[in-house]
Each structure stands twice: as structure tokens, then as C-alpha cells.
C-alpha atoms as a PDB file:
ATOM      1  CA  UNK A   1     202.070 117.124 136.617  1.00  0.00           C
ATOM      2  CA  UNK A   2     200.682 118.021 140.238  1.00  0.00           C
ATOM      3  CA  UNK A   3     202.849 115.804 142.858  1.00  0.00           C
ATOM      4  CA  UNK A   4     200.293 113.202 144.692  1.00  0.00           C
ATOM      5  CA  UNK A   5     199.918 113.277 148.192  1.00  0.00           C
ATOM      6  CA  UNK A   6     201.598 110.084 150.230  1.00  0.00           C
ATOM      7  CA  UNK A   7     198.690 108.727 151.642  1.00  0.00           C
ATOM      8  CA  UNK A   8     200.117 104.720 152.434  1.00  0.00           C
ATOM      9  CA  UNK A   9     203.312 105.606 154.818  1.00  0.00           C
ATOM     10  CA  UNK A  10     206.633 105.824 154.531  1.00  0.00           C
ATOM     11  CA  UNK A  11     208.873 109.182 154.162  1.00  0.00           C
ATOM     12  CA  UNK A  12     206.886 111.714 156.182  1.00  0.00           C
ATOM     13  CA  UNK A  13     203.368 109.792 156.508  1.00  0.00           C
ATOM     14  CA  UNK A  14     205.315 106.945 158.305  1.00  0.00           C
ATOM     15  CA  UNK A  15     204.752 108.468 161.825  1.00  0.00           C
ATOM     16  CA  UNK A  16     201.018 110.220 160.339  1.00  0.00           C
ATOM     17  CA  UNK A  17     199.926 106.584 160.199  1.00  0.00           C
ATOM     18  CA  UNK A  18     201.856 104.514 162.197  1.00  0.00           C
ATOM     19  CA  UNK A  19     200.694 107.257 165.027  1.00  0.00           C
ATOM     20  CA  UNK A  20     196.743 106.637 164.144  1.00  0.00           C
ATOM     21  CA  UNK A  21     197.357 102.994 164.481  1.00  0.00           C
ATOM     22  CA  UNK A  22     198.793 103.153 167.790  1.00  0.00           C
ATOM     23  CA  UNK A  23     196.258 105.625 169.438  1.00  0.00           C
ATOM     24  CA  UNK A  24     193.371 103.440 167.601  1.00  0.00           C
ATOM     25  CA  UNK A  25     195.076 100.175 169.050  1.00  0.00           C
ATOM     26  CA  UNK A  26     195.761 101.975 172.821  1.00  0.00           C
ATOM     27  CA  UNK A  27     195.892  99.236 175.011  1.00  0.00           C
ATOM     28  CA  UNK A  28     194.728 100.972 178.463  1.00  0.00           C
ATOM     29  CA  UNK A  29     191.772 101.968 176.872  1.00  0.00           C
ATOM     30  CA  UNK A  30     191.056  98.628 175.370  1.00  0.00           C
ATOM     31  CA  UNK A  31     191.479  97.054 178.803  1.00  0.00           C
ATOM     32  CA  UNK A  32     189.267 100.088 180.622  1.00  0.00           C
ATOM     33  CA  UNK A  33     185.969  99.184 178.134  1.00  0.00           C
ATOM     34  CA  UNK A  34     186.030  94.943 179.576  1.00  0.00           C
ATOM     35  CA  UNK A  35     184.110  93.713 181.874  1.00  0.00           C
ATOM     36  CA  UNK A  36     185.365  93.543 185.944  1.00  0.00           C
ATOM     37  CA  UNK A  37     188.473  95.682 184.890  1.00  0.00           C
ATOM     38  CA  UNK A  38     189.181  99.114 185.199  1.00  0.00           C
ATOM     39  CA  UNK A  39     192.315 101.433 185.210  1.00  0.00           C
ATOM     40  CA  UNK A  40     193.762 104.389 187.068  1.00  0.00           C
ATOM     41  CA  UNK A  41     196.746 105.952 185.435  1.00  0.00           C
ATOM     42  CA  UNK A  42     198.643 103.477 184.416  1.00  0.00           C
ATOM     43  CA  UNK A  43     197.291 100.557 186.817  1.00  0.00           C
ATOM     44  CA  UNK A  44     195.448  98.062 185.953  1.00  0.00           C
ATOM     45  CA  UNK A  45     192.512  96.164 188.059  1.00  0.00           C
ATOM     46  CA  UNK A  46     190.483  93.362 187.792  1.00  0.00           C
ATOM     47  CA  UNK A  47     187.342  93.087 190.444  1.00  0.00           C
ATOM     48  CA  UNK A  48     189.320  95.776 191.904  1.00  0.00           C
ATOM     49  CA  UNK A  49     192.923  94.003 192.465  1.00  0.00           C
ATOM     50  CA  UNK A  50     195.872  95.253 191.180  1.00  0.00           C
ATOM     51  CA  UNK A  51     197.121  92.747 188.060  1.00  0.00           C
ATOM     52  CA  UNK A  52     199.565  94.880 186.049  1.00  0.00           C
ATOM     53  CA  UNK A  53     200.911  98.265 185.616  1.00  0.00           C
ATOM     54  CA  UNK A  54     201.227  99.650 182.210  1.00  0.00           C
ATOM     55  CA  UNK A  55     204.276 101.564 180.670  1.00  0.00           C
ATOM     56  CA  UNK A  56     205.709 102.813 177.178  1.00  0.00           C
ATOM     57  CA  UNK A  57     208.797 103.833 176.160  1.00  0.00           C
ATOM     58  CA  UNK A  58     210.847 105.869 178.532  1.00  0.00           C
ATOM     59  CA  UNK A  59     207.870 105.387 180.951  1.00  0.00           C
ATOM     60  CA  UNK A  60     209.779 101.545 181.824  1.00  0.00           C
ATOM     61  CA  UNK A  61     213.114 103.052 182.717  1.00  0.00           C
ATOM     62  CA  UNK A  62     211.904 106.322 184.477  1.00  0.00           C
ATOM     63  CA  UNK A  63     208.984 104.862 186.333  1.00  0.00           C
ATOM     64  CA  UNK A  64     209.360 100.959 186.519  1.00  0.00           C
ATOM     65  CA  UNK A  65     212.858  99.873 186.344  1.00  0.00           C
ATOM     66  CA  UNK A  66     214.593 103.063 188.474  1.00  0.00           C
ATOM     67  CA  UNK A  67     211.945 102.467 191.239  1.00  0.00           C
ATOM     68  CA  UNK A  68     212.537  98.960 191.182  1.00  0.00           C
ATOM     69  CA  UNK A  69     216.436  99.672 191.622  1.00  0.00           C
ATOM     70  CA  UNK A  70     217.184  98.574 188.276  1.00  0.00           C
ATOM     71  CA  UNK A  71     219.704 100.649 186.587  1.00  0.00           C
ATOM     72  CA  UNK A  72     219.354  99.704 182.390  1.00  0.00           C
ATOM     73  CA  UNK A  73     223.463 100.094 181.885  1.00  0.00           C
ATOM     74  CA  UNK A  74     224.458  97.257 183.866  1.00  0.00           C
ATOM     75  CA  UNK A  75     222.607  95.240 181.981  1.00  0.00           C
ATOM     76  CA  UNK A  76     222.160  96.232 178.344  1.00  0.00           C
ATOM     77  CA  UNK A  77     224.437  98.520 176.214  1.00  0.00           C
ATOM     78  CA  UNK A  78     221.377 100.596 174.623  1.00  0.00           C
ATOM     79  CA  UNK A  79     217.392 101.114 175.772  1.00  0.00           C
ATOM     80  CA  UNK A  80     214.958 100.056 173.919  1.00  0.00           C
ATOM     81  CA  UNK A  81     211.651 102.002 173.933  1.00  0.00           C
ATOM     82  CA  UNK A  82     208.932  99.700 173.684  1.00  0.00           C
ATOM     83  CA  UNK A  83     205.389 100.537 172.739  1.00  0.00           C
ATOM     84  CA  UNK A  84     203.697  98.659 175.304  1.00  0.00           C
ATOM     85  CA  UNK A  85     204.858  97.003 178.516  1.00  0.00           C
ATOM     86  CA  UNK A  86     202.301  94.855 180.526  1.00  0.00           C
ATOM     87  CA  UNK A  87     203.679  93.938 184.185  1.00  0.00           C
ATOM     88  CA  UNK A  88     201.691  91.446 186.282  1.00  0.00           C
ATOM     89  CA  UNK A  89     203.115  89.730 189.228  1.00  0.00           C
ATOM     90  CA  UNK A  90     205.460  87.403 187.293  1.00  0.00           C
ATOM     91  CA  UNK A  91     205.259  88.734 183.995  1.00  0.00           C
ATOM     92  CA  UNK A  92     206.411  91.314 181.995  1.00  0.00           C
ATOM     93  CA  UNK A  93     204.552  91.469 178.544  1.00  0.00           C
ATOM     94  CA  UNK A  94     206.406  93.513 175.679  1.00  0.00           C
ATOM     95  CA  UNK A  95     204.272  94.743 172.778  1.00  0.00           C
ATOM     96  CA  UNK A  96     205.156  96.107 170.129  1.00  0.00           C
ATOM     97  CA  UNK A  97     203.134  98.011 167.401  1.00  0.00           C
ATOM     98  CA  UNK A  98     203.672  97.280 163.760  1.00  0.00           C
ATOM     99  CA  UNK A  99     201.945  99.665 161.478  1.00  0.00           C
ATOM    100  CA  UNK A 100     202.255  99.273 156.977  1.00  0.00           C
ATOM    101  CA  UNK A 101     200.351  99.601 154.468  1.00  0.00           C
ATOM    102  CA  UNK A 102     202.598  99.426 151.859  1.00  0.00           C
ATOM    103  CA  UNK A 103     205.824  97.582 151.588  1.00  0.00           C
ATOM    104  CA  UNK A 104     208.859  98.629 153.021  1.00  0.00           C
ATOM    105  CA  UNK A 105     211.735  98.823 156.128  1.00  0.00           C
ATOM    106  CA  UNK A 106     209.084  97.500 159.114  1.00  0.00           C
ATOM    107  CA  UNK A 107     208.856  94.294 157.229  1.00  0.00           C
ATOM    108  CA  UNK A 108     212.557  93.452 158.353  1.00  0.00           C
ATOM    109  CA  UNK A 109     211.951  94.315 161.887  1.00  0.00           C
ATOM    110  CA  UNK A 110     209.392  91.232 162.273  1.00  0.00           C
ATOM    111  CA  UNK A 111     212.403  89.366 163.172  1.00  0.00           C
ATOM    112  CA  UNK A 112     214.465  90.961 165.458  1.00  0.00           C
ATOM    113  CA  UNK A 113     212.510  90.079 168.380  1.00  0.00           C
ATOM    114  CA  UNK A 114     214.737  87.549 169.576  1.00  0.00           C
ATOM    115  CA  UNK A 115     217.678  89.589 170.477  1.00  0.00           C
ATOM    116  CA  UNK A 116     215.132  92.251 171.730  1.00  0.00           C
ATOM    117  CA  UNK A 117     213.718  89.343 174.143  1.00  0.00           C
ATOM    118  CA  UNK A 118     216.884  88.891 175.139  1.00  0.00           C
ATOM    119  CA  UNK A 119     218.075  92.471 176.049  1.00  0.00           C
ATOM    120  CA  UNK A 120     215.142  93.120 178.070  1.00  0.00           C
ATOM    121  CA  UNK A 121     215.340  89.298 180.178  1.00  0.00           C
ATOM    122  CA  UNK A 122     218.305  90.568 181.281  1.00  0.00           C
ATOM    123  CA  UNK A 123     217.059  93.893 183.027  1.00  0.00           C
ATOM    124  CA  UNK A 124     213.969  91.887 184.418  1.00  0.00           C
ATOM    125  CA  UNK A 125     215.616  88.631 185.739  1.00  0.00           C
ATOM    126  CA  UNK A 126     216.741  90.217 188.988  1.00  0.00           C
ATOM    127  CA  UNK A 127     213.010  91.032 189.744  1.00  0.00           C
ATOM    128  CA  UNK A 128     212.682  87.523 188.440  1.00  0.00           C
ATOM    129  CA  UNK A 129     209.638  88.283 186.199  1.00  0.00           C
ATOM    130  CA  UNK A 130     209.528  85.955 182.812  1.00  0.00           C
ATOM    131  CA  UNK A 131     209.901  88.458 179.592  1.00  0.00           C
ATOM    132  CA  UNK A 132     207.328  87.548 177.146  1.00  0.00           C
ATOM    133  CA  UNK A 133     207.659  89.744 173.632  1.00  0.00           C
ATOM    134  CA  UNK A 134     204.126  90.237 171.478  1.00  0.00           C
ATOM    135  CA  UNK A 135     203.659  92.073 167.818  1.00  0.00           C
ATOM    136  CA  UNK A 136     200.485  93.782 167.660  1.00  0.00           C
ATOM    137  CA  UNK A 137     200.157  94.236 163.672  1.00  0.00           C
ATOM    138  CA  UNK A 138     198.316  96.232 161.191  1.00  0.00           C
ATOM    139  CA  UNK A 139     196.281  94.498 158.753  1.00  0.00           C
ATOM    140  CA  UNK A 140     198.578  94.885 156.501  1.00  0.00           C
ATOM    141  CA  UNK A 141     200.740  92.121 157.754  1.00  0.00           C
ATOM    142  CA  UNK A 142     197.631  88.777 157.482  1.00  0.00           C
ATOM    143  CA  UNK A 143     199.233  88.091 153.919  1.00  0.00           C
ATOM    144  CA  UNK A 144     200.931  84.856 152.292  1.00  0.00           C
ATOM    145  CA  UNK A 145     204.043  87.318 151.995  1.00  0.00           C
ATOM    146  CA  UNK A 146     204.505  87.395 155.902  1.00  0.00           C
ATOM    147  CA  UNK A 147     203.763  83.261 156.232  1.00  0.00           C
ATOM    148  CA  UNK A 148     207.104  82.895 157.036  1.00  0.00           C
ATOM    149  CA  UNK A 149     208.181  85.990 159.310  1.00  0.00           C
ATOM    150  CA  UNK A 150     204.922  84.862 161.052  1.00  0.00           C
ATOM    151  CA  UNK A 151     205.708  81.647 161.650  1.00  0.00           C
ATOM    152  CA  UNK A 152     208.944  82.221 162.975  1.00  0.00           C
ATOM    153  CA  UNK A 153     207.642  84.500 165.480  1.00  0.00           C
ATOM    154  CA  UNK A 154     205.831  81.518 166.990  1.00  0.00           C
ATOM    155  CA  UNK A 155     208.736  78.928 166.326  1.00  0.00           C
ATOM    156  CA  UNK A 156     210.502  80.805 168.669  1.00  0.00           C
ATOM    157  CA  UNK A 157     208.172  81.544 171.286  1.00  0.00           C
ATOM    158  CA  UNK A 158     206.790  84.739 170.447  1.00  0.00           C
ATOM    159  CA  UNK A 159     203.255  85.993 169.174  1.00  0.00           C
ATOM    160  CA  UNK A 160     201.679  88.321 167.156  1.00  0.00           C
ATOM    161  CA  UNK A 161     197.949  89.901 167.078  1.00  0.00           C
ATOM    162  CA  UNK A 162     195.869  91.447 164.516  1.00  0.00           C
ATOM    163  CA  UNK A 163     193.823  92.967 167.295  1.00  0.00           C
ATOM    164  CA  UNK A 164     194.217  93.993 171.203  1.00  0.00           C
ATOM    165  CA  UNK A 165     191.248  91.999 172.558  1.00  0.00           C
ATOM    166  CA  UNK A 166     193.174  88.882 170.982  1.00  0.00           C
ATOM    167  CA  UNK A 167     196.435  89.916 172.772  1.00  0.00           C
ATOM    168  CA  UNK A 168     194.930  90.824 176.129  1.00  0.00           C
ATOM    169  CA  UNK A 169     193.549  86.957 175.829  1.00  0.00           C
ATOM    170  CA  UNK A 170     197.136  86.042 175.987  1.00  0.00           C
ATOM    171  CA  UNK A 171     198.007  87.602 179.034  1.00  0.00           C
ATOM    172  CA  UNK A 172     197.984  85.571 182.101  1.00  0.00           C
ATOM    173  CA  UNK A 173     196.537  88.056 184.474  1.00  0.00           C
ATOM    174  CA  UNK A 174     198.036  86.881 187.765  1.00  0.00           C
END
């Protein structure tokens, strides 16, 4: 019998997928398309004032944290590379990207935000900016299976999104 092609994720289509998903939910863009915003690089403006700076995995270390004198190891023991890092005034918004369509390993990471939150207060409470830590989720995810995953995210002072416009909505844009 002819092997069938992997077309839900996982194995080698995890990053095929997951990948799609991310450029499809691309936050810069998103923002770019609203009304009285635009964006240059990674800046982002609203009726032409600066209200956050975007950056994504290495991108907060290299081009964020450095130039703001921030050096990672004396505050956490690993980096973590987030998908999406919003940074307004007082504010820094971390979003990450949860992509499945079938079960498996992501469904576990729902709930490690906490000590994630955590690791990344510490490197941003020097430049005294309030660490904030959003899920932006696949479809995949709006199922009685997650109810509980779900709503421990917002017991404990986290969110999650099925969509960007309803995340941007959440940032205060200061």
C-alpha cells in the first residue's frame, strides 16, 4: 500500500504548517492594513506617533534588550524566543503562536506560560515595563477539549486569541 502524505502536522509537516499559520497570522502586517496606523520596519505608529516596536525571537535580545543595556544572563538561565513581542511605553506584550490540527505535544505547552511570564518579568523589570503573555491559537484549539487549558490561561492572568484583530484590541496602545 502507497504511504499517505502527512497533511495535519506533526513529524516533518509540524514546521510546513505551523510556518503558514504564522506568516498568515503576521502581526505587523495586520497592524499596517488599520486605520490611523502604519509601520516602518519594525515600528509601529498611530496618527503618526511612535506606540510600540515589534520584535521576534532573537530580534528581543539582539535589538531590544542589548540596546537597552539589558544583558539576558543576569537574569534568566536560558532565552526564550518568542514569536511576537509588542513594546509600548509601559508594556511589553508576549505572543505566542500556537498552530494544530491534530492532537499532539503543543497541547501541553498551553500551560507553561506562567513560568515563561515569569522569566521574561525579570529581564524587563529594570526598564520597569509590565510583562503581559498572549496565545494567539489556531482553530484548532476553540474545542470543549481545551475548556480547561483555556480557562486557566485567564485564571491566571493571561489570554488567548483565535484571531490578531482580537489581540491587537487587547493592547493598550500607550
Amino acid at each position: 500500500m502507497a504511504r499517505q502524505p502527512n497533511s495535519f502536522g506533526g513529524g516533518a509537516q509540524t514546521n510546513i504548517n505551523g510556518l503558514t499559520f504564522e506568516r498568515n497570522m503576521d502581526l505587523l502586517t495586520v497592524i499596517d492594513a488599520l486605520p490611523n496606523f502604519h509601520t516602518v520596519n519594525n515600528k509601529i505608529y498611530l496618527k503618526n506617533i511612535l506606540v510600540a516596536e515589534h520584535f521576534s525571537k532573537y530580534g528581543l535580545y539582539k535589538n531590544y534588550l542589548l540596546l537597552n543595556q539589558i544583558n539576558w544572563q543576569d537574569f534568566i538561565s536560558s532565552q526564550l524566543l518568542p514569536d511576537d513581542v509588542l513594546i509600548t511605553q509601559k508594556s511589553c506584550y508576549i505572543i505566542e503562536k500556537k498552530f494544530q490540527n491534530t492532537g499532539g505535544s503543543v497541547d501541553e505547552k498551553l500551560t507553561t506560560f506562567p513560568f515563561k511570564t515569569q522569566q521574561y518579568q525579570k529581564m524587563f523589570t529594570p526598564l520597569e515595563k509590565q510583562v503581559h503573555f498572549y496565545y494567539l491559537l489556531s482553530e484548532w484549539f476553540d474545542k470543549p477539549k481545551y475548556k480547561d487549558p483555556l480557562q486557566y490561561i485567564r485564571d491566571n492572568q493571561s489570554d488567548y486569541f483565535f484571531n490578531v484583530a482580537d489581540l491587537l484590541n487587547k493592547i493598550v496602545w500607550e
